[in-house]
N, C-alpha and C. Protein backbone atom coordinates (compact mmCIF):
# COMPACT_ATOMS: atom_id res chain seq x y z
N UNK A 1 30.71 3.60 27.21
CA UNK A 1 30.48 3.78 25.78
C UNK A 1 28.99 3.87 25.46
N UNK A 2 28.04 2.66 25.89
CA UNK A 2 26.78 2.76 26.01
C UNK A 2 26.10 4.01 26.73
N UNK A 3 26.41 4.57 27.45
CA UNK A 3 25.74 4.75 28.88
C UNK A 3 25.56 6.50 27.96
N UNK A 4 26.30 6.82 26.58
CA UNK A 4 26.11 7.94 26.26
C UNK A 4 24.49 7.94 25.58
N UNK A 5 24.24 6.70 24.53
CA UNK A 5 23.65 6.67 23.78
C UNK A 5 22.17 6.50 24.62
N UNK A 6 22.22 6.08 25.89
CA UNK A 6 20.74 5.35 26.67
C UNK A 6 20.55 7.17 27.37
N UNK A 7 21.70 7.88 27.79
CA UNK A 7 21.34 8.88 28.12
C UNK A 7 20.73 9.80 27.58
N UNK A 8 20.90 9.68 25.75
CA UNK A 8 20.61 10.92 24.89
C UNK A 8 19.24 10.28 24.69
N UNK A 9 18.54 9.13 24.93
CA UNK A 9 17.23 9.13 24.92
C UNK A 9 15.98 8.77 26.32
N UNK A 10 17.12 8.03 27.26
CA UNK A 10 16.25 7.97 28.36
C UNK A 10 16.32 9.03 29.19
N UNK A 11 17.14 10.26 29.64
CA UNK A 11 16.94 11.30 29.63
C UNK A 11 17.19 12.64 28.92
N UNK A 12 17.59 12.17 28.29
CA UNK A 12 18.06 13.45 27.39
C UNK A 12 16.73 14.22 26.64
N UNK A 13 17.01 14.34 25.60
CA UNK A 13 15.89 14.92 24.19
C UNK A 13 13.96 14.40 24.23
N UNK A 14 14.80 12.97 24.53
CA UNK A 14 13.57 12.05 24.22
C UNK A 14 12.76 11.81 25.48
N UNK A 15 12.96 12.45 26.58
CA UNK A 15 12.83 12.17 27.74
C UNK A 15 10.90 12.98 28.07
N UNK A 16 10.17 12.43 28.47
CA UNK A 16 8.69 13.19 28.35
C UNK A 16 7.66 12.82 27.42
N UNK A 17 6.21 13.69 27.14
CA UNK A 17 5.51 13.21 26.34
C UNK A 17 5.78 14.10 24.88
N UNK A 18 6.66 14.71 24.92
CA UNK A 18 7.03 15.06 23.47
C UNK A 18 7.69 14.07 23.49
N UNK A 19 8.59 13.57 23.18
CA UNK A 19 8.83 12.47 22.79
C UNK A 19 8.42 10.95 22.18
N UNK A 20 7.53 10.39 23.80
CA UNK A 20 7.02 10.11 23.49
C UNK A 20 5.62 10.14 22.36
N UNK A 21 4.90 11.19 22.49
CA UNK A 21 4.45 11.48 21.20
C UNK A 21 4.32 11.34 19.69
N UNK A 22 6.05 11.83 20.03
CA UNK A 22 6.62 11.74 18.83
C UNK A 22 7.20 10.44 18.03
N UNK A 23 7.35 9.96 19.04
CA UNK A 23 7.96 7.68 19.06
C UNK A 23 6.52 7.02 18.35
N UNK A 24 5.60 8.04 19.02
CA UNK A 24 3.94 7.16 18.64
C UNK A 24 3.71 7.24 17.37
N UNK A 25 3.86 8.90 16.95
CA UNK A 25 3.84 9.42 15.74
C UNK A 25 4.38 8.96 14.33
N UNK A 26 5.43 8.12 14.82
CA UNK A 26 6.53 7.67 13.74
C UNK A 26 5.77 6.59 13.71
N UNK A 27 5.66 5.77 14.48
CA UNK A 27 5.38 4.47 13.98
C UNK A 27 3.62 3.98 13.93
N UNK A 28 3.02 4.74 14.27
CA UNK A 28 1.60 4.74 13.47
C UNK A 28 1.75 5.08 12.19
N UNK A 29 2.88 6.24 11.53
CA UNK A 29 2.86 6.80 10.10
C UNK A 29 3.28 5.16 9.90
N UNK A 30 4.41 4.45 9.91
CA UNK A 30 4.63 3.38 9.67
C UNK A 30 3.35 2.54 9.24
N UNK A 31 3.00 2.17 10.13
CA UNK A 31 2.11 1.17 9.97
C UNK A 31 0.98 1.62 9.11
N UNK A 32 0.84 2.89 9.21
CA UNK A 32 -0.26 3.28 8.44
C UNK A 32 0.15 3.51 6.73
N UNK A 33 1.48 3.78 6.53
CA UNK A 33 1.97 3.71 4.92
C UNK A 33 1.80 2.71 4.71
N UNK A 34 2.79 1.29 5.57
CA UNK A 34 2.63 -0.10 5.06
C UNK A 34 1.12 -0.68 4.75
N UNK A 35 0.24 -0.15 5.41
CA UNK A 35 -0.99 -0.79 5.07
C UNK A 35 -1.61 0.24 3.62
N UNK A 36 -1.58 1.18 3.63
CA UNK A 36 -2.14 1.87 2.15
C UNK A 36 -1.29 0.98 1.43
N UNK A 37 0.07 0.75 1.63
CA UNK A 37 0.80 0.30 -0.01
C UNK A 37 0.27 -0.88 0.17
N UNK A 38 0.26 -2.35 0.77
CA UNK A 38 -0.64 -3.35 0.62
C UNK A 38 -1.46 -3.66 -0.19
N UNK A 39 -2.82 -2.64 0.89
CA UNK A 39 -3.97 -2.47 0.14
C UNK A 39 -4.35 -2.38 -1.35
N UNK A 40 -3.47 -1.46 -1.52
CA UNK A 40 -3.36 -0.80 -2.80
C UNK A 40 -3.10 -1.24 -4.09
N UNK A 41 -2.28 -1.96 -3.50
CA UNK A 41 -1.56 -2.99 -4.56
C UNK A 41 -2.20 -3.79 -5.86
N UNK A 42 -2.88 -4.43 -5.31
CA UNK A 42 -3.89 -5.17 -6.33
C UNK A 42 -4.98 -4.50 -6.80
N UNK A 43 -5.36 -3.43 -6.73
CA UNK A 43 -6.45 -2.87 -7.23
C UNK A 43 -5.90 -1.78 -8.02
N UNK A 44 -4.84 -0.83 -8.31
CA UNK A 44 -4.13 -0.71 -9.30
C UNK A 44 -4.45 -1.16 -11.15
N UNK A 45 -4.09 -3.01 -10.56
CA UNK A 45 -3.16 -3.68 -11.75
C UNK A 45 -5.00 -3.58 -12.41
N UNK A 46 -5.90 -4.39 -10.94
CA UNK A 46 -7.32 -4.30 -11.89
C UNK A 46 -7.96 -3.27 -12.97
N UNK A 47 -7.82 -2.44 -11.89
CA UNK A 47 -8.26 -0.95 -12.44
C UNK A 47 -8.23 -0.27 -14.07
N UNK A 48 -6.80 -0.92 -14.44
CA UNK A 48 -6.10 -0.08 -15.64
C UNK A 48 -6.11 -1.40 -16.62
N UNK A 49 -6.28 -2.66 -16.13
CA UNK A 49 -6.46 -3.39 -17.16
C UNK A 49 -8.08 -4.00 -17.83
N UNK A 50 -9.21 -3.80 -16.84
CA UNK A 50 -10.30 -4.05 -17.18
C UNK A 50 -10.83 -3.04 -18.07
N UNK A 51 -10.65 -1.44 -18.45
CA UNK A 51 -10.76 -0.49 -19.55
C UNK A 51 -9.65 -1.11 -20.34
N UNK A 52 -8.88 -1.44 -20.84
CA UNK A 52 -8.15 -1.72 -22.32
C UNK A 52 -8.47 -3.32 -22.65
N UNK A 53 -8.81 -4.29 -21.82
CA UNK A 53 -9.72 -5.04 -22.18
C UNK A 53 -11.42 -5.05 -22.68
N UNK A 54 -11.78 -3.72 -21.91
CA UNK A 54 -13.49 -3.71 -22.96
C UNK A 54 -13.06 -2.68 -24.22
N UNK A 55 -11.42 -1.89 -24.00
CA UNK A 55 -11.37 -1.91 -25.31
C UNK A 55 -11.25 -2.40 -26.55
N UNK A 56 -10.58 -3.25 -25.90
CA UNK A 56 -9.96 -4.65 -27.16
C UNK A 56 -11.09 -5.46 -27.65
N UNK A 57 -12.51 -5.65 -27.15
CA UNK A 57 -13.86 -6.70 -27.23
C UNK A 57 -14.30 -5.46 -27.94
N UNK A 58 -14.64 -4.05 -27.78
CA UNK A 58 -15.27 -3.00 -28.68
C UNK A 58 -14.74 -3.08 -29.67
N UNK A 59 -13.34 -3.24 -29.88
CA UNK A 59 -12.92 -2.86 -31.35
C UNK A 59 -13.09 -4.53 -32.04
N UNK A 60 -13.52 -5.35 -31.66
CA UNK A 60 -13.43 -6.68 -32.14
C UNK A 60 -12.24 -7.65 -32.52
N UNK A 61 -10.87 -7.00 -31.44
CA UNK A 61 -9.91 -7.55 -31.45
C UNK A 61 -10.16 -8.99 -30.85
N UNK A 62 -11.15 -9.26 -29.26
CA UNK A 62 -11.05 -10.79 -29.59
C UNK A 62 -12.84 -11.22 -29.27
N UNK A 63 -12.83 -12.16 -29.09
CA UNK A 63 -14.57 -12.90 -29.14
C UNK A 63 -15.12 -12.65 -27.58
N UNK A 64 -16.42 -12.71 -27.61
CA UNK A 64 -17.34 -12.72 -26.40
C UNK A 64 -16.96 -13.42 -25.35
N UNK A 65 -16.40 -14.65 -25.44
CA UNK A 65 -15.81 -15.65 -25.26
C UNK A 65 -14.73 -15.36 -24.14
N UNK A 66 -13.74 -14.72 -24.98
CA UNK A 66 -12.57 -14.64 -24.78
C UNK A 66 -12.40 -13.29 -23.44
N UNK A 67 -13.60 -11.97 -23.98
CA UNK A 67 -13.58 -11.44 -22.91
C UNK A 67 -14.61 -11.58 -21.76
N UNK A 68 -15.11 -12.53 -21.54
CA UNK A 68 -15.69 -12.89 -20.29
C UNK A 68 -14.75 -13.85 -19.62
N UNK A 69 -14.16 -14.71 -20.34
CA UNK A 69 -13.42 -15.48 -19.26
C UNK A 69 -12.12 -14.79 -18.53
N UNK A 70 -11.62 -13.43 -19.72
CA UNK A 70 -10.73 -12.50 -19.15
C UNK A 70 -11.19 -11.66 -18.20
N UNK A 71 -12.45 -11.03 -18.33
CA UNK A 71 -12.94 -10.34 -17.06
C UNK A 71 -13.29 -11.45 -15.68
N UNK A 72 -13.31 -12.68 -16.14
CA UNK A 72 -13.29 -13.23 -14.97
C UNK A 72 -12.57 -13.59 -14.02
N UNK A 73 -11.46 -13.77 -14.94
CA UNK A 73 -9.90 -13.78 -14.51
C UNK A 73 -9.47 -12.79 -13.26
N UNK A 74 -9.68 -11.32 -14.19
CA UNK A 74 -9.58 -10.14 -13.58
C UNK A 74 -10.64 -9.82 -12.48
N UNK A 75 -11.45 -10.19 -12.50
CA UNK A 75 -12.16 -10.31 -10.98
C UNK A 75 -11.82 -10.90 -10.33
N UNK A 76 -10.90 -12.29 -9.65
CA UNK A 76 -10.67 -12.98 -9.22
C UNK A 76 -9.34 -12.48 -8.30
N UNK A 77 -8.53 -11.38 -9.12
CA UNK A 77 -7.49 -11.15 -8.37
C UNK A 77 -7.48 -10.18 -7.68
């Protein structure tokens, strides 16, 4: 029952450096998506909230105060 499935890759298709290649190929893309989305992650949320916070201190929605300890916040993460 086994002996079909080890054949269609230990000699079959997959058998050589195309293959192999191609085994490498997959899982560097792997590792290499998982690390952009990571990365990425937190610098996003910063990005888009530190402009509508120096908007909110321009229009005099809150005090000097209020947006320094919020930009500090937001540096922190």
């Amino acid at each position: 029952m086994w002996s079909f499935c080890q054949d269609d890759f230990i000699g079959g298709r997959w058998h050589g450096w195309g293959g192999m290649f191609l085994y490498l190929l997959l899982i560097g893309g792997g590792i290499y998506l998982l690390v952009r989305m990571i990365s990425s992650g937190g610098s996003k949320v910063n990005n888009s909230a530190l402009p509508i916070l120096e908007e909110e201190f321009a229009k005099g929605k809150i005090s000097k105060e209020d947006f320094v300890e919020r930009k500090r916040i937001l540096k922190e993460e």
